[in-house]
Structures are given as C-alpha cells and as structure tokens.
Protein backbone atom coordinates (compact mmCIF):
# COMPACT_ATOMS: atom_id res chain seq x y z
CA UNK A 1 49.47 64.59 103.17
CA UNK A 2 49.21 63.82 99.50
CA UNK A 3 45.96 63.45 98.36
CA UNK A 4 47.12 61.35 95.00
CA UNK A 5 47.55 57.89 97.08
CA UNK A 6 44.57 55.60 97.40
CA UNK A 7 43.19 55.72 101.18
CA UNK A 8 44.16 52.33 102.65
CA UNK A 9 39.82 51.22 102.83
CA UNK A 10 38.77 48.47 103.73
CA UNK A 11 40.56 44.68 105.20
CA UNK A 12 44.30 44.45 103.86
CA UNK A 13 44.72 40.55 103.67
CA UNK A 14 48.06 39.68 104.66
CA UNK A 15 49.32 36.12 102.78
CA UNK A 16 51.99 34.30 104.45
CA UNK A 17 53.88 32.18 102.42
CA UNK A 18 54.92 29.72 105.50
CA UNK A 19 53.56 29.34 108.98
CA UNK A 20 56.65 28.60 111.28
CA UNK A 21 58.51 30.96 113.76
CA UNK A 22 58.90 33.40 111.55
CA UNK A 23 55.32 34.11 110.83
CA UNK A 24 53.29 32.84 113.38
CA UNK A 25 55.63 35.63 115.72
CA UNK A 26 54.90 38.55 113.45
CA UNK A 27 50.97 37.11 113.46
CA UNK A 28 50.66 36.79 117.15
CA UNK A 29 52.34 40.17 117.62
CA UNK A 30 49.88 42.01 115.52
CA UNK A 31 47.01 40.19 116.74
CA UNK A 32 48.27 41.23 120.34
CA UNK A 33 49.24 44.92 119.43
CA UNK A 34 45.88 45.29 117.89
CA UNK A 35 44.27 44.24 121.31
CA UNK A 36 46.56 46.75 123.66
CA UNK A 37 48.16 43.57 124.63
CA UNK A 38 51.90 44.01 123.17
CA UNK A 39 53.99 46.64 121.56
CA UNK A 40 55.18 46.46 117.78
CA UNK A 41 58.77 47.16 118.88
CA UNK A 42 61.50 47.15 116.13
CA UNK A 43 58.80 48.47 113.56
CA UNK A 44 59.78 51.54 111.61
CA UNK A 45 56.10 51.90 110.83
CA UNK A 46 55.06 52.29 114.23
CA UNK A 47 57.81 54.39 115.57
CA UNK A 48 60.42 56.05 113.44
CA UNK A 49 59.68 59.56 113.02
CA UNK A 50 61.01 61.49 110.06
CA UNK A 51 61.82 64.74 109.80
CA UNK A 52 59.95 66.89 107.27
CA UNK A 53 60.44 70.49 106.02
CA UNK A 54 63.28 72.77 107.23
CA UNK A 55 63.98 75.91 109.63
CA UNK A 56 60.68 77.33 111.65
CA UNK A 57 58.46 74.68 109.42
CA UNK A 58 60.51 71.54 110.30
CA UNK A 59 58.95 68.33 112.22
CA UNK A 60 59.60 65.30 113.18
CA UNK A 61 56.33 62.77 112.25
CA UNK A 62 55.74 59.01 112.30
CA UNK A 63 55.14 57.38 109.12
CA UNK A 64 51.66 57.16 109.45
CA UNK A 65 50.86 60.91 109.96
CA UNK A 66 53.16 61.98 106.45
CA UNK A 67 51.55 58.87 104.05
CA UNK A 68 48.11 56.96 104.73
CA UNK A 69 49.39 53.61 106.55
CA UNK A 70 47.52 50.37 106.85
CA UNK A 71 46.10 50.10 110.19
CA UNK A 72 47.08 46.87 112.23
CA UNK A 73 43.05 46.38 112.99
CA UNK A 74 42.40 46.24 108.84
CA UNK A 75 44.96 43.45 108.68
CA UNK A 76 43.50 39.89 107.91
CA UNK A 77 46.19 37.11 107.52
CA UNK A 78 46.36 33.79 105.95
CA UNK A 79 48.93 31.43 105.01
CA UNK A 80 50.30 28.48 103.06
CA UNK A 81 52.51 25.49 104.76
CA UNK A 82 53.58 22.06 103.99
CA UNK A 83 52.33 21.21 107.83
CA UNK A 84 48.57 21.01 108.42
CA UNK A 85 48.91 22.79 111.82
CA UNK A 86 47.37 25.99 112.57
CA UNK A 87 48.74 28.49 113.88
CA UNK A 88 48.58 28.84 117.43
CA UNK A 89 49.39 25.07 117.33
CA UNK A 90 52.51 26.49 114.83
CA UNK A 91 53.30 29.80 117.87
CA UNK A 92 53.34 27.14 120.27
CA UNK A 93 55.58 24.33 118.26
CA UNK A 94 58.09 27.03 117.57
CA UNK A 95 58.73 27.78 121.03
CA UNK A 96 59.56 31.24 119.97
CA UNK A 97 56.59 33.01 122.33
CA UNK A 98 55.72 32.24 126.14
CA UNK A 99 52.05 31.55 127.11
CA UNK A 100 50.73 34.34 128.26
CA UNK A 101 52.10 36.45 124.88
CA UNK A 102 49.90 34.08 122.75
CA UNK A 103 46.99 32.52 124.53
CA UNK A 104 45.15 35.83 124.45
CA UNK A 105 45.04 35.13 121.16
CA UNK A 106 44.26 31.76 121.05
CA UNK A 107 41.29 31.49 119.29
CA UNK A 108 42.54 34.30 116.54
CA UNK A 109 45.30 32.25 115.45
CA UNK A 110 43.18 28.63 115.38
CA UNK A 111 40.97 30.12 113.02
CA UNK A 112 44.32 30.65 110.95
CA UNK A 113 44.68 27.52 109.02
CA UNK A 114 47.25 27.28 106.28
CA UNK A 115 45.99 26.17 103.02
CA UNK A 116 48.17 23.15 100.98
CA UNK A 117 51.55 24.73 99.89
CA UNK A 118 52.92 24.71 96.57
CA UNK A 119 56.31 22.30 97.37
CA UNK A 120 58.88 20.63 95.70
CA UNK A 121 61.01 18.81 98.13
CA UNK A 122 63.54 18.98 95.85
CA UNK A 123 64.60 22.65 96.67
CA UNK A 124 63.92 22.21 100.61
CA UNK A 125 64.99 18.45 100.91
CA UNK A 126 64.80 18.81 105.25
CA UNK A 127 61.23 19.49 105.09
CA UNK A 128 58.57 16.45 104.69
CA UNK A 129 55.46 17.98 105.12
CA UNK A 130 52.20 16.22 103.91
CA UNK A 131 50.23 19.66 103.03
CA UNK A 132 50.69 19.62 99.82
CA UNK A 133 49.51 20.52 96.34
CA UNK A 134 49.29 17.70 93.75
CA UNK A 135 50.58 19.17 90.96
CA UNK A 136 51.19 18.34 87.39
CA UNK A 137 53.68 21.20 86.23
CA UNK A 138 54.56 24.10 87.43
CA UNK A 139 51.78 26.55 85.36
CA UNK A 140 49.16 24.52 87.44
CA UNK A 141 50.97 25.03 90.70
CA UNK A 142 50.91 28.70 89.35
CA UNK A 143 47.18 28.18 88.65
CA UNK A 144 46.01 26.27 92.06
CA UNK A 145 48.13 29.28 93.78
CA UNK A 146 45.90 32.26 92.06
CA UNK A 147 42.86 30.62 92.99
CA UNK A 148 44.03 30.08 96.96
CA UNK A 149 44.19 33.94 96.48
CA UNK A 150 41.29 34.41 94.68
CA UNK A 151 39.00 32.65 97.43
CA UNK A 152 40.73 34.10 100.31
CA UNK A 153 40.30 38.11 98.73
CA UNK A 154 36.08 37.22 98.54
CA UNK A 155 36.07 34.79 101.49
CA UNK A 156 37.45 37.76 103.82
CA UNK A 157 36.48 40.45 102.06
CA UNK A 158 39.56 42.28 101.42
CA UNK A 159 40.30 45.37 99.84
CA UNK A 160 43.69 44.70 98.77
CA UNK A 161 46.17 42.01 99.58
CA UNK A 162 49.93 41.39 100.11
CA UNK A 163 51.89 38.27 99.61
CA UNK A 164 54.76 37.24 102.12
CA UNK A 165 57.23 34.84 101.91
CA UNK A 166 58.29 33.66 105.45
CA UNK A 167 59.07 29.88 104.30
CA UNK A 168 62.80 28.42 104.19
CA UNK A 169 65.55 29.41 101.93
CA UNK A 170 65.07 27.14 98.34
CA UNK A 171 68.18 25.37 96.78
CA UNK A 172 70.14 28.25 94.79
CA UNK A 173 69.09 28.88 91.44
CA UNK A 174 71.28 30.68 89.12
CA UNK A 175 69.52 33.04 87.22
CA UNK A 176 69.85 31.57 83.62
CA UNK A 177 69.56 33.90 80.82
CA UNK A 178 67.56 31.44 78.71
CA UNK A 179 64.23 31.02 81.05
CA UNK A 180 64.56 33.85 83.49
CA UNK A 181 65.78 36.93 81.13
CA UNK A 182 61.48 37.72 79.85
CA UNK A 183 58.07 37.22 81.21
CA UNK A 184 57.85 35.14 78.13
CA UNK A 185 60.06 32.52 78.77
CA UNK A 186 59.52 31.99 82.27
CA UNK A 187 56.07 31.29 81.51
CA UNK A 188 57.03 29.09 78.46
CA UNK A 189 59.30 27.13 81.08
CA UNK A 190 56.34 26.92 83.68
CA UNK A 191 53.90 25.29 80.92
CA UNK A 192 56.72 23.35 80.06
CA UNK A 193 56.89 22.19 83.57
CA UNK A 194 60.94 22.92 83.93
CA UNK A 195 61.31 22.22 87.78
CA UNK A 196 65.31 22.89 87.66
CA UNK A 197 64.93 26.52 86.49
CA UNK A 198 61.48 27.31 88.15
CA UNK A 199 61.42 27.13 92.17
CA UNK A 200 58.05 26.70 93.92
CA UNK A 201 58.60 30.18 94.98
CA UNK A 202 58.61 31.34 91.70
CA UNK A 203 54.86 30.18 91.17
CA UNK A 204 53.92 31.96 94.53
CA UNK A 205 55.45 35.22 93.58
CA UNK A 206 53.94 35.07 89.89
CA UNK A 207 50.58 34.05 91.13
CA UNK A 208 50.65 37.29 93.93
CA UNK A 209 51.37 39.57 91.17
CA UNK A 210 49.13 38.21 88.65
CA UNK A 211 46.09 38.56 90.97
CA UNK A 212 47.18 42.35 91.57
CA UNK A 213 49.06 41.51 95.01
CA UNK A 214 52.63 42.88 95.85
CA UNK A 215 55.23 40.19 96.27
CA UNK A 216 57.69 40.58 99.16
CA UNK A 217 60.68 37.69 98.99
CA UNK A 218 61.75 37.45 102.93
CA UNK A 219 64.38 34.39 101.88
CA UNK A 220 67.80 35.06 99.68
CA UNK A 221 65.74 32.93 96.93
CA UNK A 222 66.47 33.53 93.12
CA UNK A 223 62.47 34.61 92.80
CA UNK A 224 62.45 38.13 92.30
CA UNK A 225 66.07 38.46 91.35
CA UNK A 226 65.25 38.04 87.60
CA UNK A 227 64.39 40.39 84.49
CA UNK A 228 61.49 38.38 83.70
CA UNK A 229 59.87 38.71 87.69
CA UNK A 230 60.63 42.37 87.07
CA UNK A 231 58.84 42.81 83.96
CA UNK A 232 55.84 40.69 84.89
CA UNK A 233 55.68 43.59 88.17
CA UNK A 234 55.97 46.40 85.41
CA UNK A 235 53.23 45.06 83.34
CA UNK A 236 50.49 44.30 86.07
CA UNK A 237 51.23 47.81 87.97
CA UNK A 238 52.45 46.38 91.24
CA UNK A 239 55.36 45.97 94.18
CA UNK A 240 57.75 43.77 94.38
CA UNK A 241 60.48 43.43 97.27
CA UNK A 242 63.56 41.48 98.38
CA UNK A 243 65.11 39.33 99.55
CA UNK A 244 65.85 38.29 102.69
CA UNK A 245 64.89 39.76 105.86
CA UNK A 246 67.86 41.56 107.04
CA UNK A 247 67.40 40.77 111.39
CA UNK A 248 70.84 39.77 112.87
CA UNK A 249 74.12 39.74 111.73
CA UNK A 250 73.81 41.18 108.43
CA UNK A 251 71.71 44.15 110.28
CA UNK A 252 75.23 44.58 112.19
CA UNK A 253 77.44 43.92 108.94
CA UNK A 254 75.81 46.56 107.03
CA UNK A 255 76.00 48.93 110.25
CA UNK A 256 79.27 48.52 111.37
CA UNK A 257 81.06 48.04 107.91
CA UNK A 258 80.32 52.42 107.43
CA UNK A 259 82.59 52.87 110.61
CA UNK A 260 85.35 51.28 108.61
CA UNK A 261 84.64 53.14 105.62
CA UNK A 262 84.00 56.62 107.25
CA UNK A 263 87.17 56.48 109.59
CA UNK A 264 88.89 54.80 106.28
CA UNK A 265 90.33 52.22 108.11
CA UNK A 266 91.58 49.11 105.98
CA UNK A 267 90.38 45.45 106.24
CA UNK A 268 91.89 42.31 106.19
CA UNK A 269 89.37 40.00 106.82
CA UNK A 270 85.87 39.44 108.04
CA UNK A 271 84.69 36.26 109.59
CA UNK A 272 81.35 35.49 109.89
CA UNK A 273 79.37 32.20 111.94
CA UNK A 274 76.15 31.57 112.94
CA UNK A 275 74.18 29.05 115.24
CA UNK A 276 70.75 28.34 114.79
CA UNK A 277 68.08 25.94 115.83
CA UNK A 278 64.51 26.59 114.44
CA UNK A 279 63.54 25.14 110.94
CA UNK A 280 65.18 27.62 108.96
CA UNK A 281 68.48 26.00 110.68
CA UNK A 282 67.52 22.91 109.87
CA UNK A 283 67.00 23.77 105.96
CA UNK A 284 69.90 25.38 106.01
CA UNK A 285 72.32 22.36 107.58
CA UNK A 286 71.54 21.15 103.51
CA UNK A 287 74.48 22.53 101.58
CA UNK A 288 72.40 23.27 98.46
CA UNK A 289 70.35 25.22 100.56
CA UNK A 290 73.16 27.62 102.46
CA UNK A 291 74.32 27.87 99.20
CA UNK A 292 71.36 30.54 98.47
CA UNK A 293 72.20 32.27 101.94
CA UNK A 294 75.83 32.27 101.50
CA UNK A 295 75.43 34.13 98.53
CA UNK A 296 73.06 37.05 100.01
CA UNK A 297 74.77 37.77 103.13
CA UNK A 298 78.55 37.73 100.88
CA UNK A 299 77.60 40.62 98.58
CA UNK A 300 76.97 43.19 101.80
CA UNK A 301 80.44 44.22 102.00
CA UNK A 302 81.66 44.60 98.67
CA UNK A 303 78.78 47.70 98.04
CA UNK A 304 80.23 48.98 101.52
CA UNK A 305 83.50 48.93 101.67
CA UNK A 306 84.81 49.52 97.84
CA UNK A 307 88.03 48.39 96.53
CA UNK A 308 87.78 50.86 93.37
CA UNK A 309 87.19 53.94 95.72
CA UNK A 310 89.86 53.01 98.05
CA UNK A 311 92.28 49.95 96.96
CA UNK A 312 94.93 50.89 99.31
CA UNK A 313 92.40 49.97 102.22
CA UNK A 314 89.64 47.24 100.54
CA UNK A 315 91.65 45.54 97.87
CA UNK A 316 92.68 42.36 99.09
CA UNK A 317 90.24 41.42 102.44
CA UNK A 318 88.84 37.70 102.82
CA UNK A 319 85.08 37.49 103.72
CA UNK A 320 84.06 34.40 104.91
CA UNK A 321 80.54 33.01 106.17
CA UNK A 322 79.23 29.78 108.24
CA UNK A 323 76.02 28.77 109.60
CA UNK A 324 75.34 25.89 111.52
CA UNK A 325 72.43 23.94 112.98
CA UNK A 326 72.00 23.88 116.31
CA UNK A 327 69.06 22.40 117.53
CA UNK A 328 69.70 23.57 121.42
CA UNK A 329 69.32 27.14 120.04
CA UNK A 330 65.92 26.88 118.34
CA UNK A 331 64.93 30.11 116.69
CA UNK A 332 67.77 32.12 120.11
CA UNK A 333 70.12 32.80 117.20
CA UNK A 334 74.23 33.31 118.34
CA UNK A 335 76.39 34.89 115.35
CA UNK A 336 79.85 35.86 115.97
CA UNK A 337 82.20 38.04 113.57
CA UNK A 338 85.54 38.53 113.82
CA UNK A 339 87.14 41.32 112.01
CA UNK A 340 90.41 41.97 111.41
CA UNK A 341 91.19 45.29 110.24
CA UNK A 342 94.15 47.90 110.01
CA UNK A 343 95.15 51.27 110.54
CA UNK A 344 98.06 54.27 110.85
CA UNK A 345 101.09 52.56 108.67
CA UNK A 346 99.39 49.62 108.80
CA UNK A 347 99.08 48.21 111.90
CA UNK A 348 96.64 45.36 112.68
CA UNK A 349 93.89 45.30 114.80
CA UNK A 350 90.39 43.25 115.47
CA UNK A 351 87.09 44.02 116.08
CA UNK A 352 85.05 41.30 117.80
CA UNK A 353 80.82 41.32 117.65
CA UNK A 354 79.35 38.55 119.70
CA UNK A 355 75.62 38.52 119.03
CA UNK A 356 72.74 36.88 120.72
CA UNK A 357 69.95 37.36 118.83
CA UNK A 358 66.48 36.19 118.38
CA UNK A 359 65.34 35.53 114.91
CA UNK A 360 61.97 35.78 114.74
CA UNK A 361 61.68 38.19 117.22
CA UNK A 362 63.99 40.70 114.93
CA UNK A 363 62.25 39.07 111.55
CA UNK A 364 58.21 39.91 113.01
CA UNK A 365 58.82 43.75 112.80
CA UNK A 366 60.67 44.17 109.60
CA UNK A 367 57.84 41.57 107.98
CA UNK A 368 55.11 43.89 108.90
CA UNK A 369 57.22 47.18 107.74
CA UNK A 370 57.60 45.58 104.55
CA UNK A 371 54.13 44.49 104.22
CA UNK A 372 52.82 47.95 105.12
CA UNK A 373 55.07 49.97 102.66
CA UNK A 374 54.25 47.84 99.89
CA UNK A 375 50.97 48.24 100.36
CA UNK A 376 51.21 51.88 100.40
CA UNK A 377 53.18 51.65 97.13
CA UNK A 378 50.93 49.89 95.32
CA UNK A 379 48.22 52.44 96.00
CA UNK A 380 51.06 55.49 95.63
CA UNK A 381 51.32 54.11 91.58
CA UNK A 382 54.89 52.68 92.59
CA UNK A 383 55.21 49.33 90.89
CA UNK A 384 58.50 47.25 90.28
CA UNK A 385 61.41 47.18 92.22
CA UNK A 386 61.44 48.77 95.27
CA UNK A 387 64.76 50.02 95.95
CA UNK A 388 63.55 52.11 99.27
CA UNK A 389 63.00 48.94 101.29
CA UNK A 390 66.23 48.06 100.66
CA UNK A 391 67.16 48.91 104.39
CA UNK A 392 64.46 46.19 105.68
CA UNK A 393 66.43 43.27 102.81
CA UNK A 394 69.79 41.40 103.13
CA UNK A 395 70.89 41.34 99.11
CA UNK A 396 68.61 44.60 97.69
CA UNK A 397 67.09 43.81 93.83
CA UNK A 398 68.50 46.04 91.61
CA UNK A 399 69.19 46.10 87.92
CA UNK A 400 72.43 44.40 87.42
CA UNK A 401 71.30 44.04 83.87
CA UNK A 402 72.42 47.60 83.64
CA UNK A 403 75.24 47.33 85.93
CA UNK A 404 73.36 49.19 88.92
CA UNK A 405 75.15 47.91 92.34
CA UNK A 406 72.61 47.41 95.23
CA UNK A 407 72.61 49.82 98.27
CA UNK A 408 73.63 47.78 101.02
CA UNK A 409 75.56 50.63 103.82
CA UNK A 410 72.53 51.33 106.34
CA UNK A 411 72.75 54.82 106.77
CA UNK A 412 72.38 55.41 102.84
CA UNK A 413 69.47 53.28 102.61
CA UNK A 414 67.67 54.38 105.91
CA UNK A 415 68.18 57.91 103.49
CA UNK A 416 66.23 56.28 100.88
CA UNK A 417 63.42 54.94 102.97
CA UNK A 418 62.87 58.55 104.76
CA UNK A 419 63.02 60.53 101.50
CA UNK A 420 60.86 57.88 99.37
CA UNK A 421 58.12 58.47 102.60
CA UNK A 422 58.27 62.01 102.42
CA UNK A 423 57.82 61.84 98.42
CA UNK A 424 54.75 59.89 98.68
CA UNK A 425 53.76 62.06 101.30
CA UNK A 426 54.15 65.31 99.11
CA UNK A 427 57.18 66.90 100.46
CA UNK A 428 60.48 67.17 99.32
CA UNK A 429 63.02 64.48 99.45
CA UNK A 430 65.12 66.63 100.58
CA UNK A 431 68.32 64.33 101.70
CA UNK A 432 70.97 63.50 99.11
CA UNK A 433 72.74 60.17 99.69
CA UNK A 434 76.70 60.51 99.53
C-alpha cells in the first residue's frame, strides 16, 4: 500500500447538504452497517475488488486493502435543511425505509438535527421550508455556512470533513463568462450580493472548500461546473466532484448505449420518461427546475455514441427526456426508454427498458462511494476535478474550457476509477481506456 497518503485518523465528519430520502437512506444505512445490522449493498467501496499486478503476482482486492479507506465507524454526519425535522423523523417522513431497518437506530439519527439551510426559494420555488438562514447577500450566506462547519469540525471532533449535496436540483444557471469564468469574480458577485448568477449551492460548495472540505455536487446544479469553482479547488488543495448522482436510468443509458456502439449498430432515436414521487419529484414538476436535469441526463449519449467517429450510424438520432411527478410513487422511481435503433442495410428495430427503480435506495451507496474516495483524495494530494468518479456522476466536470469532452460510456470510466485506485495505491495503472 502506498505509504505517501495520509492514514484516514481520527472521526471523518460527513456534511449533508439536505436531509430528505436521499440522505437520511444513505445515513440510516451506515448507521445500521456499522452495527452488523444491514449490508452496504451497491457500494463499490465495500465490495468491488480490483485486480492488481499481472501473471503469478496478480490479485483481485477490495478497495480498502490497495488504498487506506475511511472506516464506516469513523464516520460522523450532520446536515443542513430548510425543514426543522431530524432525521429519523426525516427516514420516517420519506417513507423510503420500513421500521425495523431504522428504529435500531432511532436514537442515532434524533441526535441528527439539521442546522438552518442556506435557501433562496427562488431557485427551488416547491419547497417552503421555515429553517432558514437570514441572510443579507450572498458573501454572508457564504460566511454563516463556514462557521456551521467550523463548529461542527470542534463540536465532534473531526479529523477531516466532507461536504455532500443531497438537496433538490436548483433552477438552471448558465454558466456566464462574466461572474463564473475566476475565483475573483465570483467572489466580487457574492459581496455584491448577485442572487441571479450565484445559487445557494454555490455558497455551500465555496464555504466546504474554503474550510479545507471536499465538495461533492449530487444534483445536475451549475455549482462546480465553472472555471472559477475549479480554481478556488486548485488554490485551497482540495476535491471537488459532480454532479448528479448517476442511480437509475442514466446508470442504464450510459450502460446500454456501449452495446450500440460496440456492435456498431445505428440509432434513430432514444426516448426517455420518468415517474417520481418523493421531493425531488416534486422540485422537479417546476419547469425551471427540470430544466437543470434535462440538461445533465441529455449530454450522456452524445460522449457515447459519436457522430464524428461514425456518422453513417449516430448522425441524425433524436434524444428526448421527460420526468413527471407522481406523488403515488414517492421516492419507487418507474423510468421507461424506448429506443429505436437500426441495423444490416438499415433495417429498424427497438429496444425497450422498463425500469422500476428505487431512488434513494440506488442514490445511498454511490453517496457514500463518493464521500469515501474524496476523502482519500484529499489526503492522496489529489485536488480539483476529479475525473475518476466520473462513473458514480450523471454529467462528469471536465474542462470544456479546453474543449475536453466528459467520459460518460461506463465501462471506460469504471477503467478510470480501478486504475486511479491502484495509482494511489502504488501500483501501476495498468489499463488503457480505448
């Protein structure tokens, strides 16, 4: 194992930006794992085993025996929300988990009590929480946020800390080249208290970073999809990740789409609904709010299946997608895609993926792989953009300054992910990614 990573010492405080399905599932989960309780199934952490070295010296080990990992008993969490709830009163509001899965841990997750979230109902107009920072611009939001994270590091006595988000997608902000291109101007629009060009989440991921805390955007938000986000990560040495926790159909998309590509079979069309019930539904139902989504899950296939490479067979496809609120549902997520694709002189054919999914339950795992790895970047000297956790992210960050195209095809980025673990782990990456 290489010696050159910090040991992960001490309590790893885990800071949950949001305390609905989402995260009070991945909470309860950990609390139970950590008892003997529950399994942490779906985590890559705690159960994909990588192969390292070749011929008579090759092995297959977990994560945690190539790189020092986290342990689930180190983690402490804590969270923000706009509702005053805790959260076992959260697990059991979001329906998500039966009885006997959280009561065990009952008294672990009252003691979990989210502090007042930064919110501007402006950019999640469904939610009317009264938990809320008073703020008078957006650099004191920034402000109130670094000393929530201040207090909780010596209240708990962590070692190191990692900031989540887990709250609802934000109305879509286009990155504008005036406020979000340097660390300087987006803090020159903060003190200037812009609230069109600076989302809450914008405060919560500067104010992680700033108190030496890796940011890890779990919505399709603009937040760390901007030059200036990136360069505030360079200059304060740490992680940052997103966005978008890819769970359900976008976990398929980016999957399936490499079949097409692989056995070069054209495309005509890919159709793509959802139904959903939980809050993140709800937020959604607001145009100005799919808006953001739309835009994430849209750019998977265009990495995947390239009209450049192969116009004869991606050049002219239509990619549609839908989501709609369905409050019978709650967080039991349905998506549907219908694809339409075509083969030997042409001839059509479909492809139809009915999926019944459940979102938080898919969302819990890939939120504690993405807090773990970050962590062990941070103490591996890895700051920035994180391109290996692409595999865990709907719409990867990547420099499209510099005309770099995200990884989204699965198979390439699970490549990345294995060969950045056996890096940081001090042998050789030795997989090349076609």
């Amino acid at each position: 194992m290489n010696t050159t990573i910090q040991p992960a010492e001490g309590k790893l405080g885990v800071l949950i930006v949001g305390n609905g399905a989402v995260a009070t599932t991945f909470m309860t989960g950990v609390l139970m794992a950590r008892k003997g309780l529950a399994k942490p199934i779906g985590a890559m952490t705690q159960y994909d085993k990588i192969r390292v070295g070749k011929g008579e010296d090759k092995k297959y080990l977990p994560y945690g025996e190539i790189v020092p990992l986290a342990s689930l008993s180190d983690i402490v969490f804590g969270t923000w929300d706009v509702y005053p709830q805790n959260s076992f009163e959260s697990a059991v509001n979001a329906d998500v988990l039966r009885a006997k899965d959280i009561l065990p841990v009952e008294d672990e997750l009252k003691a979990i009590v989210p502090m007042t979230a930064a919110f501007d109902k402006k950019f999640a107009n469904r939610l009317d929480g009264t938990n809320v920072k008073e703020c008078s611009s957006r650099w004191d939001m920034v402000e109130q946020l670094r000393r929530d994270i201040r207090r909780f590091r010596e209240e708990k006595g962590c070692s190191r800390l990692v900031v989540l988000w887990a709250a609802s997608t934000e109305v879509y902000v286009p990155v504008d080249m005036t406020v979000h291109d340097t660390l300087e101007h987006l803090e020159a629009a903060m003190k200037a208290d812009d609230r069109e060009r600076i989302a809450p989440s914008m405060c919560y991921a500067y104010a992680a970073l700033a108190e030496g805390a890796p940011f890890i955007m779990g919505a399709p938000n603009t937040t760390v999809d901007i030059p200036a986000m990136w360069e505030m990560a360079e200059k304060v040495h740490m992680p940052i990740a997103g966005k978008d926790f890819k769970t359900g159909q976008t976990l398929v998309k980016s999957g399936f789409a490499p079949i097409l590509s692989t056995r070069c079979l054209g495309l005509r069309g890919w159709f793509s609904t959802n139904i959903l019930g939980n809050r993140d539904g709800l937020v959604l139902d607001e145009p100005a709010n799919f808006r953001t989504k739309e835009v994430s899950k849209l750019s998977t296939l265009e990495t995947i299946l390239e009209a450049e490479k192969q116009p004869d067979l991606y050049s002219d496809y239509y990619h549609k997608v839908r989501i709609n609120y369905y409050p019978p549902r709650n967080d039991n997520k349905e998506s549907w895609d219908n694809i339409d694709i075509f083969g030997w002189m042409g001839y059509p054919m479909q492809v139809k993926i009915n999926f019944l999914c459940r979102d938080s339950i898919l969302a819990a795992p890939v939120c504690l792989d993405l807090v773990l790895l970050s962590d062990l970047a941070a103490r591996a000297g890895k700051w920035g953009i994180q391109r290996f956790l692409s595999f865990f992210l709907k719409s990867p960050m990547h420099d499209y300054t510099q005309g770099e195209q995200a990884v989204n095809h699965l198979y390439q980025q699970h490549t990345m992910l294995k060969n950045a673990i056996r890096e940081m782990g001090g042998y050789e990456p030795d997989e090349e990614m076609d």
